[in-house]
C-alpha atoms as a PDB file:
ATOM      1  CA  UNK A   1       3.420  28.323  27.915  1.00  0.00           C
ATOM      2  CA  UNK A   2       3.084  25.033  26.276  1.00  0.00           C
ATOM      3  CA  UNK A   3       3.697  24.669  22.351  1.00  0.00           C
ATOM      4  CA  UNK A   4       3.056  22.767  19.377  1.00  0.00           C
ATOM      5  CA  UNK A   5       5.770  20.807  17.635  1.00  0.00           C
ATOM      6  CA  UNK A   6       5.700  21.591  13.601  1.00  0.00           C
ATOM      7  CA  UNK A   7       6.956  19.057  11.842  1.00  0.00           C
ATOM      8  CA  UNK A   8       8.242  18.857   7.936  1.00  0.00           C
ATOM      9  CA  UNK A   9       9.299  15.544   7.178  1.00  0.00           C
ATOM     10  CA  UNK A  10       7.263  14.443   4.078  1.00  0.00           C
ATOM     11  CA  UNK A  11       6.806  15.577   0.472  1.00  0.00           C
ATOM     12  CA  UNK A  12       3.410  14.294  -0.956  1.00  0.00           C
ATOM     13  CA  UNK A  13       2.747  14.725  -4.941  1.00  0.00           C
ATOM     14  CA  UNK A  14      -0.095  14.545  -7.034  1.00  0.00           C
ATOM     15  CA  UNK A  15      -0.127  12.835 -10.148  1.00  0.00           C
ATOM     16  CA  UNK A  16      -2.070  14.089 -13.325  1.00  0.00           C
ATOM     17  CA  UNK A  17      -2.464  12.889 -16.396  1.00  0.00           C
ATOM     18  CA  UNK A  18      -4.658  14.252 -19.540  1.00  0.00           C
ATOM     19  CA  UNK A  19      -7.134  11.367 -20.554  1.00  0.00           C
ATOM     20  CA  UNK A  20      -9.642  12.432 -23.778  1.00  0.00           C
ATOM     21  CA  UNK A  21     -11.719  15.419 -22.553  1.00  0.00           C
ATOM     22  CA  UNK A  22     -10.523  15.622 -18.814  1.00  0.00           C
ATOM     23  CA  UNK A  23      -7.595  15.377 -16.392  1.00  0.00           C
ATOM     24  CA  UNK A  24      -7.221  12.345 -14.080  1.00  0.00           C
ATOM     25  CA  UNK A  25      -5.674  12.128 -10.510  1.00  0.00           C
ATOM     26  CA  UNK A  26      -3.978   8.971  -9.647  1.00  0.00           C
ATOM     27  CA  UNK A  27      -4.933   7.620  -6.063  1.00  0.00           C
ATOM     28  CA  UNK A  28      -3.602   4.284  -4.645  1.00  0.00           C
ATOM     29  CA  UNK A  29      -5.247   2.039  -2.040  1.00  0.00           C
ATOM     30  CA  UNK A  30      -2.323   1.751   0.939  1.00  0.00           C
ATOM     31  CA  UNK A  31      -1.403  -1.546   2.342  1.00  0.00           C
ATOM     32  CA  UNK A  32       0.446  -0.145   5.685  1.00  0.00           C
ATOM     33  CA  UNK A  33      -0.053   2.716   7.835  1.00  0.00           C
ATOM     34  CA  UNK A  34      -3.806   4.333   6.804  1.00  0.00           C
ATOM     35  CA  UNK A  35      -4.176   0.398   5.136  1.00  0.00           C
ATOM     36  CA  UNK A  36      -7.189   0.995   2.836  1.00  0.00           C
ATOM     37  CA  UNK A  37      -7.350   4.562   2.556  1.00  0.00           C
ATOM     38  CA  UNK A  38      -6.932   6.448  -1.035  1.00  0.00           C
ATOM     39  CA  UNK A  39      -3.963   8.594  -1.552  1.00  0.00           C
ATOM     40  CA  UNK A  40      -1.547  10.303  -3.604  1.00  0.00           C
ATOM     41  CA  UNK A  41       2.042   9.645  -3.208  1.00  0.00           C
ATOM     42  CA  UNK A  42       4.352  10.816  -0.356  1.00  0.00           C
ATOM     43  CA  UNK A  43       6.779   9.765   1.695  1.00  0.00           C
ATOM     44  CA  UNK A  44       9.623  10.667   4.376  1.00  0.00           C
ATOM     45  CA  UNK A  45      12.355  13.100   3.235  1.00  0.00           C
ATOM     46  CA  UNK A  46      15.653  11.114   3.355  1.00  0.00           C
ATOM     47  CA  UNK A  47      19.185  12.505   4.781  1.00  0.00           C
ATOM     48  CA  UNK A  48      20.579  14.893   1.926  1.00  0.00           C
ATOM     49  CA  UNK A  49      17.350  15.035  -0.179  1.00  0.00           C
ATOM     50  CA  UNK A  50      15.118  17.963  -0.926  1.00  0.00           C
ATOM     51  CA  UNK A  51      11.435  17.833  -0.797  1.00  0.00           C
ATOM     52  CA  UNK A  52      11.507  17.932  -4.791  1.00  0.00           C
ATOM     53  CA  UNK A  53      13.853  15.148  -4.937  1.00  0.00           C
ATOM     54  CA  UNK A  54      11.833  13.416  -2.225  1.00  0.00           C
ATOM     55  CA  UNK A  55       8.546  13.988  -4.373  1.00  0.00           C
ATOM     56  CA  UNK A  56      10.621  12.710  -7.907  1.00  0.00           C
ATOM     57  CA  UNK A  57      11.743   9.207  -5.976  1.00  0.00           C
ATOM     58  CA  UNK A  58       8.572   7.959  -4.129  1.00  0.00           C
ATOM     59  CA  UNK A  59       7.077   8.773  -7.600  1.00  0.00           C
ATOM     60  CA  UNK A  60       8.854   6.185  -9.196  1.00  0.00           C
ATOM     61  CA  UNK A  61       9.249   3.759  -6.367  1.00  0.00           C
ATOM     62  CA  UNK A  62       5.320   3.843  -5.681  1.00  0.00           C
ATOM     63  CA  UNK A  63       4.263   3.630  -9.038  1.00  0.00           C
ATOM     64  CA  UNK A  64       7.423   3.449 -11.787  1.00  0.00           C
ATOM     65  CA  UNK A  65       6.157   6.376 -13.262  1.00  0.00           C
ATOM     66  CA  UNK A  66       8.325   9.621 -14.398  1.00  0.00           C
ATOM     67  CA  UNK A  67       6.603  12.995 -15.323  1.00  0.00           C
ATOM     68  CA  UNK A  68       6.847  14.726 -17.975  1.00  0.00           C
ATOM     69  CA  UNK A  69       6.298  18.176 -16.578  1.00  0.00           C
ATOM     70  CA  UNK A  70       6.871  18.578 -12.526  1.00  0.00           C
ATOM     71  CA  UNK A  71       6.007  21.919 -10.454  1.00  0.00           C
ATOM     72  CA  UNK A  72       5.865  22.741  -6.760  1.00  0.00           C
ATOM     73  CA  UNK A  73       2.041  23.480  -5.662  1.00  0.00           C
ATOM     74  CA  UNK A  74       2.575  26.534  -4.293  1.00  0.00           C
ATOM     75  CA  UNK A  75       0.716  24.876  -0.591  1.00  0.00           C
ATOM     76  CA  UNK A  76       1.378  22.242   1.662  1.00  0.00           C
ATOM     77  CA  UNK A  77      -0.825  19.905   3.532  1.00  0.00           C
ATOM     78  CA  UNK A  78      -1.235  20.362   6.399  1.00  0.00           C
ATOM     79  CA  UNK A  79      -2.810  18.083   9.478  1.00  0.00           C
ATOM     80  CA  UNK A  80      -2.530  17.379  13.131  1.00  0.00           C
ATOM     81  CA  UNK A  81      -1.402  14.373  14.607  1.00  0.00           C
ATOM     82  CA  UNK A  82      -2.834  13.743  18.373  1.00  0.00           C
ATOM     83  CA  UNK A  83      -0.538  10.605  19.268  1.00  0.00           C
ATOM     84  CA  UNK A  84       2.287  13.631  18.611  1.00  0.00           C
ATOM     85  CA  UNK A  85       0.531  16.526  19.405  1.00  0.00           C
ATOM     86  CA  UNK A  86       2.037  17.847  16.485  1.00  0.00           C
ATOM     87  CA  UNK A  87       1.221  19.463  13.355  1.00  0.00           C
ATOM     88  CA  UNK A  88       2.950  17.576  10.237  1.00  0.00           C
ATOM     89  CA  UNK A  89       3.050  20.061   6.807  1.00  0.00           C
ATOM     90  CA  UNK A  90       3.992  18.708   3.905  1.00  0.00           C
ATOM     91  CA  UNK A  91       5.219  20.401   0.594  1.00  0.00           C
ATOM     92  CA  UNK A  92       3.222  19.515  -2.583  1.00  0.00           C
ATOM     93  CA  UNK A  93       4.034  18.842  -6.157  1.00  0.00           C
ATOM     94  CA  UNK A  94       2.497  17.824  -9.385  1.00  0.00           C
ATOM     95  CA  UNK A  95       3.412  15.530 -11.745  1.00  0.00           C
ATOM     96  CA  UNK A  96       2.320  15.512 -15.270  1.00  0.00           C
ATOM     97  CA  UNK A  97       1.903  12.095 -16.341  1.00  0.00           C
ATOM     98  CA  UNK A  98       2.026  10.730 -20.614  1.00  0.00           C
ATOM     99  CA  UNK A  99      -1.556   9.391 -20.770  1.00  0.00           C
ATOM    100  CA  UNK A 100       0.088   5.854 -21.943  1.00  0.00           C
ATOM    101  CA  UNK A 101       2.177   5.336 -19.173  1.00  0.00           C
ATOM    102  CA  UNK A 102       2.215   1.713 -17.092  1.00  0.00           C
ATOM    103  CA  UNK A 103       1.598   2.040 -13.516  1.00  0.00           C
ATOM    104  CA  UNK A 104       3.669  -0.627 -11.363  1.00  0.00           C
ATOM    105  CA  UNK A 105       2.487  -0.653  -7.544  1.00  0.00           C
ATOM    106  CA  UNK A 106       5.163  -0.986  -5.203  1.00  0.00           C
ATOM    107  CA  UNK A 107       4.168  -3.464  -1.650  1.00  0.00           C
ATOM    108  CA  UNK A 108       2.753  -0.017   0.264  1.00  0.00           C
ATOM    109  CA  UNK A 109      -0.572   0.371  -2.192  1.00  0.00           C
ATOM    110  CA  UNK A 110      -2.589  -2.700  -3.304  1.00  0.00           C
ATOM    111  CA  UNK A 111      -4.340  -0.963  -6.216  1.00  0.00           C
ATOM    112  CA  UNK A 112      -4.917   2.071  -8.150  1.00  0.00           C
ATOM    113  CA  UNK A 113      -7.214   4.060 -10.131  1.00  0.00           C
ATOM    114  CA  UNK A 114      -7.306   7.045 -12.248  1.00  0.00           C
ATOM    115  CA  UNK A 115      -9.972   9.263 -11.316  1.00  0.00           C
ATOM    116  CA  UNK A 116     -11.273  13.090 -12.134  1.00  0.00           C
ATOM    117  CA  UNK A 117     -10.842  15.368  -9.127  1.00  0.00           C
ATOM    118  CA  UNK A 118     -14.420  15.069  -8.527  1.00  0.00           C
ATOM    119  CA  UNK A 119     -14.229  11.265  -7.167  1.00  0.00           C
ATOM    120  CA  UNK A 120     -10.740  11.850  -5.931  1.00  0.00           C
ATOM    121  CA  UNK A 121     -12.317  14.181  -3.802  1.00  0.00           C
ATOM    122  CA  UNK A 122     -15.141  11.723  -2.543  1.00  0.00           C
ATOM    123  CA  UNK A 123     -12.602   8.615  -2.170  1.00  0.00           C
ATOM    124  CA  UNK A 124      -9.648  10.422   0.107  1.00  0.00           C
ATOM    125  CA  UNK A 125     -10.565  10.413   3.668  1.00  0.00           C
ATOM    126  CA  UNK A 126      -8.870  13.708   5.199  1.00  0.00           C
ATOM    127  CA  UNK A 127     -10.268  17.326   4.503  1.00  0.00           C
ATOM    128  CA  UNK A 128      -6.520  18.296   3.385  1.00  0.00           C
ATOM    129  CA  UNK A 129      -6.172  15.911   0.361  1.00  0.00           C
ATOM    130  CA  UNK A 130      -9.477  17.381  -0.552  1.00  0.00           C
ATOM    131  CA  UNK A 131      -8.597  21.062  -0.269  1.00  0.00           C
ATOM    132  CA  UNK A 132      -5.019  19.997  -2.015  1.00  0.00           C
ATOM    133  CA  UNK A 133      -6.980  18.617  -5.068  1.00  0.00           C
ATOM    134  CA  UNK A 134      -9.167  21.518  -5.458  1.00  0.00           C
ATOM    135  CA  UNK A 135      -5.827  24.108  -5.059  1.00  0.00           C
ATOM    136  CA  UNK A 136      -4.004  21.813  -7.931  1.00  0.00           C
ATOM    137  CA  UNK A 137      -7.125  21.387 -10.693  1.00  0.00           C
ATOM    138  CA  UNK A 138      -7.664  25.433  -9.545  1.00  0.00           C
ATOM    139  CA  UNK A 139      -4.055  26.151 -10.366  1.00  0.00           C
ATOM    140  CA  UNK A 140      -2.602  23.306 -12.094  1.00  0.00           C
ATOM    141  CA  UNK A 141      -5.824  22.942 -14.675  1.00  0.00           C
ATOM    142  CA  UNK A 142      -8.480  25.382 -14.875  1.00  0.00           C
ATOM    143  CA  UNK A 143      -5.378  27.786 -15.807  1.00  0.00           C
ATOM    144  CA  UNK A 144      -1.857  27.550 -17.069  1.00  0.00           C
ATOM    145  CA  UNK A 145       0.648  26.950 -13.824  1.00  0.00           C
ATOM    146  CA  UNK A 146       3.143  29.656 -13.155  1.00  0.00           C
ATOM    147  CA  UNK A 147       6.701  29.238 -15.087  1.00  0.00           C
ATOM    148  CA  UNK A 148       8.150  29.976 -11.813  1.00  0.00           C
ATOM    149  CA  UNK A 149       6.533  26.991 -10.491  1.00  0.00           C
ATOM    150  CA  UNK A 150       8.331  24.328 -12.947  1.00  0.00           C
ATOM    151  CA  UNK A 151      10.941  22.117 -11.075  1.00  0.00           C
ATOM    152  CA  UNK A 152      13.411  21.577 -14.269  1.00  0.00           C
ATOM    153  CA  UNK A 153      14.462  18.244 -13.255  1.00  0.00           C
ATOM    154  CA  UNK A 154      14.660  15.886 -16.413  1.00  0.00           C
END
């Protein structure tokens, strides 16, 4: 019986920020792998790091920002890679992001935007960012996130 590799090696996080009468996602434009696709920040899981940690330092090395409130989602994203025939899931988190904070790209993304989930939704290419953003502005928005969610980090 053959089976399918799962692999957990990345942390992705979603970044939110409150801007007049609605919440923003920030999505960046990638420059390597996926080059020209919108996404949210991940990255690889380093020796002796958590997922949370993981999440916290591609944050800041993506875009310079730090939150000011961080949870776990409660889900991961999930997809299937055929060149592995493998199934990659990935823990997510959410940042909360001060509305006046700078964004400062790193060499991987060539722009970004802030968008509501609505366009976020229409400008990611995969089904699972899409399902992730409705989960978050679900859970993370439309009502007040768990306390047992909070990743007391600062």
């Amino acid at each position: 019986m053959a089976e399918i590799q799962i692999r957990a090696f990345i942390a992705s996080l979603v970044a939110i920020r409150r801007a007049q009468e609605r919440y923003e996602v920030l999505l960046m434009k990638r420059t390597q792998s996926l080059a020209g696709e919108w996404c949210q920040v991940a990255g690889k899981i380093e020796d002796g790091e958590t997922a949370w940690q993981t999440a916290l330092r591609e944050l800041a090395e993506e875009t310079g920002l730090k939150p000011d409130a961080f949870y776990s989602a409660d889900t991961c994203e999930q997809f299937y890679e055929a060149d592995r025939d493998a199934i990659t899931s990935a823990p997510v988190f959410v940042a909360f992001i001060d509305n006046t904070a700078e964004v400062v790209l790193n060499h991987e993304h060539s722009e970004f935007r802030w968008v509501s989930f609505e366009e976020a939704a229409d400008m990611v290419a995969f089904g699972g960012q899409r399902r992730v953003l409705r989960w978050i502005e679900q859970e993370f928005i439309e009502r007040k996130p768990s306390k047992h969610l909070l990743i007391d980090h600062l």
